[in-house]
Protein backbone atom coordinates (compact mmCIF):
# COMPACT_ATOMS: atom_id res chain seq x y z
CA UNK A 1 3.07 -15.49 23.29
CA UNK A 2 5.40 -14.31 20.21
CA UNK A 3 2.81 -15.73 18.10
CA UNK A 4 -0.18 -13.27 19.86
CA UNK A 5 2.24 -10.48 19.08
CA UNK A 6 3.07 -11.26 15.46
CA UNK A 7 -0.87 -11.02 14.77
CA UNK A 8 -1.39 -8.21 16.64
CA UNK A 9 1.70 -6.32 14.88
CA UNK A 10 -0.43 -7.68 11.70
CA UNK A 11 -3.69 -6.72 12.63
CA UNK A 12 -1.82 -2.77 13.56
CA UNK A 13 -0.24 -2.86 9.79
CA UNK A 14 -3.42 -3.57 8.14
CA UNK A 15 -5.04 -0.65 9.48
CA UNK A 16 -2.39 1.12 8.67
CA UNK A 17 -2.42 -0.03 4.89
CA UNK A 18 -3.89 3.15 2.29
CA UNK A 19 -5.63 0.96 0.02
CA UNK A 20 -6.43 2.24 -3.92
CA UNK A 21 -9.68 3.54 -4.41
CA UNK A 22 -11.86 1.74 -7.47
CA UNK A 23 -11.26 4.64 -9.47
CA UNK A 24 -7.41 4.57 -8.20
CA UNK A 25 -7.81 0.56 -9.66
CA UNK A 26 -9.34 1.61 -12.86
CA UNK A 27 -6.72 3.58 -13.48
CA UNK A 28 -4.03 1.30 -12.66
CA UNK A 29 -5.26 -2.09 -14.43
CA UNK A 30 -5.97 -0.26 -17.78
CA UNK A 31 -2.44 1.18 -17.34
CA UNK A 32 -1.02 -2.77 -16.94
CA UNK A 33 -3.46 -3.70 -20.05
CA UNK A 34 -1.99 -1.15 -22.04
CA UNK A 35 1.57 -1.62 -21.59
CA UNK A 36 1.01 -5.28 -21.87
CA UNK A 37 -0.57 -4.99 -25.21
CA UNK A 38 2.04 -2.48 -26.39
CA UNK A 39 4.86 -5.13 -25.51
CA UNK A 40 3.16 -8.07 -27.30
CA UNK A 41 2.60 -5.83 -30.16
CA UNK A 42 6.41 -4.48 -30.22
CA UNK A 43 7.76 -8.38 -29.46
CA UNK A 44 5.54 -10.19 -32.41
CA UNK A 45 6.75 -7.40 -34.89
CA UNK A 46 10.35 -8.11 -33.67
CA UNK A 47 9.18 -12.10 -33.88
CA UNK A 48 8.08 -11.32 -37.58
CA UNK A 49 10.91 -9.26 -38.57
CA UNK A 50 13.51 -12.23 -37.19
CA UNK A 51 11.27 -14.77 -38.99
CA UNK A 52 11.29 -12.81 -42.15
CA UNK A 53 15.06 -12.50 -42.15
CA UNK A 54 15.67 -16.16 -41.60
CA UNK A 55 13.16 -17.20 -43.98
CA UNK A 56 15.14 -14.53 -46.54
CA UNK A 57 18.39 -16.15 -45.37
CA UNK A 58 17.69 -19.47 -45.72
């Protein structure tokens, strides 16, 4: 019987759950895109700039 009440107390929070509109998702995902390109772009300039220093150092 615990198990009949675990679904139902599942069933209750999924109705309960807001979810993001697709304009809400737009949003969002081009938000993760951006940052995500911004960070490869900042960490293969810092990649260069190490690789150029070792290279001058060696």
């Amino acid at each position: 019987m615990k198990l009949f009440k675990f679904f139902k107390g599942v069933i209750q929070e999924m109705k309960a759950v807001r979810w993001p509109t697709a304009r809400e998702n737009r949003r969002d995902s081009s938000i993760v895109v951006t940052v995500s390109l911004v960070f490869a772009l900042f960490f293969a300039l810092i990649d260069w700039g190490v690789q150029a220093l070792i290279t001058w150092l060696a």
